[in-house]
Protein backbone atom coordinates (compact mmCIF):
# COMPACT_ATOMS: atom_id res chain seq x y z
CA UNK A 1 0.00 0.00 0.00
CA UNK A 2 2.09 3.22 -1.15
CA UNK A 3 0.68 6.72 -0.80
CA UNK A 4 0.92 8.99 -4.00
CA UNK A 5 2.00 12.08 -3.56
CA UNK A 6 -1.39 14.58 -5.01
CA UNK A 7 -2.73 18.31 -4.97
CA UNK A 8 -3.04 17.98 -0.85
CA UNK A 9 0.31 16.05 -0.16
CA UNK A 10 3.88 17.33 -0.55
CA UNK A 11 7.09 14.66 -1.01
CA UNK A 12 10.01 14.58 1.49
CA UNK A 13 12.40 14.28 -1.30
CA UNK A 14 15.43 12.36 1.52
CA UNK A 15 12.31 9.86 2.13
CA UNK A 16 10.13 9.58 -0.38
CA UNK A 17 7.23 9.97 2.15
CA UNK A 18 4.20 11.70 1.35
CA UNK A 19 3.91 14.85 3.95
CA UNK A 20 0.36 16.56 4.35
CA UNK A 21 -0.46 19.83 4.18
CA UNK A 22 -1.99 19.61 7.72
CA UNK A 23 1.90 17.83 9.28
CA UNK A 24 3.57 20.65 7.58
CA UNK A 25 1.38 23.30 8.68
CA UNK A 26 2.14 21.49 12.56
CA UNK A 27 5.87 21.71 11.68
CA UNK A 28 5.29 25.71 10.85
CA UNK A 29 3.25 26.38 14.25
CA UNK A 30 5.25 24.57 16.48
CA UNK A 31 8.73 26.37 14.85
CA UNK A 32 6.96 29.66 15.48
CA UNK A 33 5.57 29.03 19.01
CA UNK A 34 9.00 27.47 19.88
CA UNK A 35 10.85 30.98 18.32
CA UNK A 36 7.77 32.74 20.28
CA UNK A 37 8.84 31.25 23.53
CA UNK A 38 12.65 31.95 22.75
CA UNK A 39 12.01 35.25 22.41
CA UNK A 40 10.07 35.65 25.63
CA UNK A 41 12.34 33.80 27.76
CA UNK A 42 15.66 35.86 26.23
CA UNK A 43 13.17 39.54 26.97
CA UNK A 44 12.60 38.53 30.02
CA UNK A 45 15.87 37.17 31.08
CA UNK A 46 17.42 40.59 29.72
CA UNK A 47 14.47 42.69 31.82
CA UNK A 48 14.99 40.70 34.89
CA UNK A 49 17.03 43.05 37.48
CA UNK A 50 17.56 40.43 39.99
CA UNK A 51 19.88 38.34 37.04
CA UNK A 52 23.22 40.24 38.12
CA UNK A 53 25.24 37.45 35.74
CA UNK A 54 23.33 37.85 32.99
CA UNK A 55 26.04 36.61 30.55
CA UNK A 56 26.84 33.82 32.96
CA UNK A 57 23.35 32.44 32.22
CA UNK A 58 23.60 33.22 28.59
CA UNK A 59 26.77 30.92 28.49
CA UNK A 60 24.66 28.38 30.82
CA UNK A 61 22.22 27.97 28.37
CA UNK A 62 24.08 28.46 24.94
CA UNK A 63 26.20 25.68 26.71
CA UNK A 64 23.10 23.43 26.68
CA UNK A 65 22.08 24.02 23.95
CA UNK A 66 24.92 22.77 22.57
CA UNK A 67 25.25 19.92 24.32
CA UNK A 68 21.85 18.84 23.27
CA UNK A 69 22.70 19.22 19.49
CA UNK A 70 26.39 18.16 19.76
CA UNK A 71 25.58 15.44 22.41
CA UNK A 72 22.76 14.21 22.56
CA UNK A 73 21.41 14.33 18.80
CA UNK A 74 24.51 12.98 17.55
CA UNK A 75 23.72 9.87 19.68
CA UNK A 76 20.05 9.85 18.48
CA UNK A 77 20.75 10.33 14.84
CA UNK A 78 23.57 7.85 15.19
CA UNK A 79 21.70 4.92 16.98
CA UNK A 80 18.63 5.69 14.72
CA UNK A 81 20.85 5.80 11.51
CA UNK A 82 22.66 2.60 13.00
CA UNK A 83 19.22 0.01 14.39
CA UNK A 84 17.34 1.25 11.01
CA UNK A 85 20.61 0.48 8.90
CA UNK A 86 21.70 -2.79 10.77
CA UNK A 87 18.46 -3.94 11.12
CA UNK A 88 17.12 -3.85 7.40
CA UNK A 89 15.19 -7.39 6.45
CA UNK A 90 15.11 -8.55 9.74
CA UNK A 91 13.28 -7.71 13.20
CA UNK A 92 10.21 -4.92 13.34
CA UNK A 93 9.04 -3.17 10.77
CA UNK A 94 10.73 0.05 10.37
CA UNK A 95 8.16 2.20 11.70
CA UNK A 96 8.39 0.47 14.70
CA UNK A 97 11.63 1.05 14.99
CA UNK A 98 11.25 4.39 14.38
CA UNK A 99 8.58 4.54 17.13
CA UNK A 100 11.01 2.49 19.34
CA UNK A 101 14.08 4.47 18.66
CA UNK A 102 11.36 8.26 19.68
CA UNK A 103 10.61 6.69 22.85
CA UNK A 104 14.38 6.00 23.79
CA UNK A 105 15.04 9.68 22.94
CA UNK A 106 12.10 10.82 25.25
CA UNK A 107 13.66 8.87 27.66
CA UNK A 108 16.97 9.59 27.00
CA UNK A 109 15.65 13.16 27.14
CA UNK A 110 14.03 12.88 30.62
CA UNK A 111 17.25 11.53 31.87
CA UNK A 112 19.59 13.91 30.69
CA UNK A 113 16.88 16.80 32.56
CA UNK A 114 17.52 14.82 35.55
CA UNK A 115 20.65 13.83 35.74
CA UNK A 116 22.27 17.48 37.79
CA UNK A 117 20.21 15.94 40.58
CA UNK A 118 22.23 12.50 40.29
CA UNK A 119 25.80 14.12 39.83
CA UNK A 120 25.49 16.64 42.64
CA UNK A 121 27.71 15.75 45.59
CA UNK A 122 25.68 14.20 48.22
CA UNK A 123 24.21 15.30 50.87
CA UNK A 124 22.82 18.47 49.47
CA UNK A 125 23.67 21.65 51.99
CA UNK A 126 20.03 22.48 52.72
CA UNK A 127 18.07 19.15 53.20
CA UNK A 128 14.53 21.07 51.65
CA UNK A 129 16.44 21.42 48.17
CA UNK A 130 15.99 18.36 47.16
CA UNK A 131 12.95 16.03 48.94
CA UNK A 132 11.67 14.34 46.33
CA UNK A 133 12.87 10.36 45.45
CA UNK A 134 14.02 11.27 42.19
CA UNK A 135 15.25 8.05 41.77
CA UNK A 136 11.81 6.42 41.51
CA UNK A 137 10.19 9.09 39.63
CA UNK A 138 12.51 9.08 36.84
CA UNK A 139 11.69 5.11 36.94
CA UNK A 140 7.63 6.57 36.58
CA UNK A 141 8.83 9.19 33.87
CA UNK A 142 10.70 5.78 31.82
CA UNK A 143 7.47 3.88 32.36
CA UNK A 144 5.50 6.48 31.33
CA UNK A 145 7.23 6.78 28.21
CA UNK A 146 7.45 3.11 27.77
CA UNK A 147 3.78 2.58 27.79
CA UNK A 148 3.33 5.21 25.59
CA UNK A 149 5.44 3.96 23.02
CA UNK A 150 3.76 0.66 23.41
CA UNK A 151 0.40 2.44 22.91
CA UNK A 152 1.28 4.15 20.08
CA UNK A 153 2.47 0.81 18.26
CA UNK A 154 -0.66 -1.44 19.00
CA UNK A 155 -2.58 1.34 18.30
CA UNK A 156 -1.46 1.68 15.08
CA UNK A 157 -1.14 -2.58 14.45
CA UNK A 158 -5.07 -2.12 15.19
CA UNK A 159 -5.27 0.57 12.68
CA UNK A 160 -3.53 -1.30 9.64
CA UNK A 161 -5.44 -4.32 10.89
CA UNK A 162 -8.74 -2.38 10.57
CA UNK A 163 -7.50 -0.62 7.13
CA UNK A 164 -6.60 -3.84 5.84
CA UNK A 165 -9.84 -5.80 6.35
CA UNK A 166 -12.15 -3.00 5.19
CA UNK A 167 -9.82 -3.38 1.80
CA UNK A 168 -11.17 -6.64 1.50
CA UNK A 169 -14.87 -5.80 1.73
């Protein structure tokens, strides 16, 4: 079953895959609502008086930044460009790799968010900093995103399941 790409569907021309009009008009909103909420954060950051090292946060977060894009999405292109590579012909389809490989990154994600709490020397000076069992709620955060990636893929099985025996009607 391959989509054709028509009046109301564009072609990714690295994958061949048909794109909507509605996913690229998501892509569009979600690029300008995340520029949106740059903006605000870097106005207010620069109108804040109580900031007295204001280029000491800059560096703080151009330095994430770039660890997220030198960092971690080398690793997630890298592992996705490597299971979806090695893996050709044999295991899951590749969408559910794909879907596999987005809930690893979520995870990954939640973990990297986390992980000052984990590399700070312990015990922390002021025992109300820090009360919460990280620990296990990173554990809930990985579930979470574990049954959600599960979701997703025998949501969609059903789908092509359903799809496939209305074809036969």
């Amino acid at each position: 079953m391959t989509e054709q790409a028509g009046p109301d569907r564009a072609v990714d021309e690295t994958a061949r895959v048909p794109v909507s009009r509605a996913m690229t008009v998501s892509r569009l909103v979600l690029g300008a609502a995340g520029l949106a909420a740059i903006g605000y954060g870097t106005a207010g950051l620069l109108d804040e008086p109580s900031y007295v090292d204001k280029w000491g946060v800059g560096r703080w977060l151009l330095g994430g930044l770039l660890a997220h894009d030198v960092v971690f999405a080398a690793l997630v292109f890298g592992t996705g460009w490597l299971v979806m590579r090695v893996g050709r012909g044999r295991g899951p389809e590749p969408w559910v790799r794909r879907t596999l490989l987005g809930g690893l990154a979520a995870g990954v994600a939640a973990t990297l968010v986390a992980l000052p709490v984990f590399v700070r020397p312990w015990p922390p000076p002021n025992p109300s900093a820090l009360p919460l069992a990280y620990g296990r709620n990173l554990a809930v955060v990985w579930g979470v995103v574990a049954a959600g990636t599960g979701m997703v893929i025998v949501i969609r099985k059903w789908a092509m399941r359903r799809r496939e025996g209305a074809g036969h009607r």
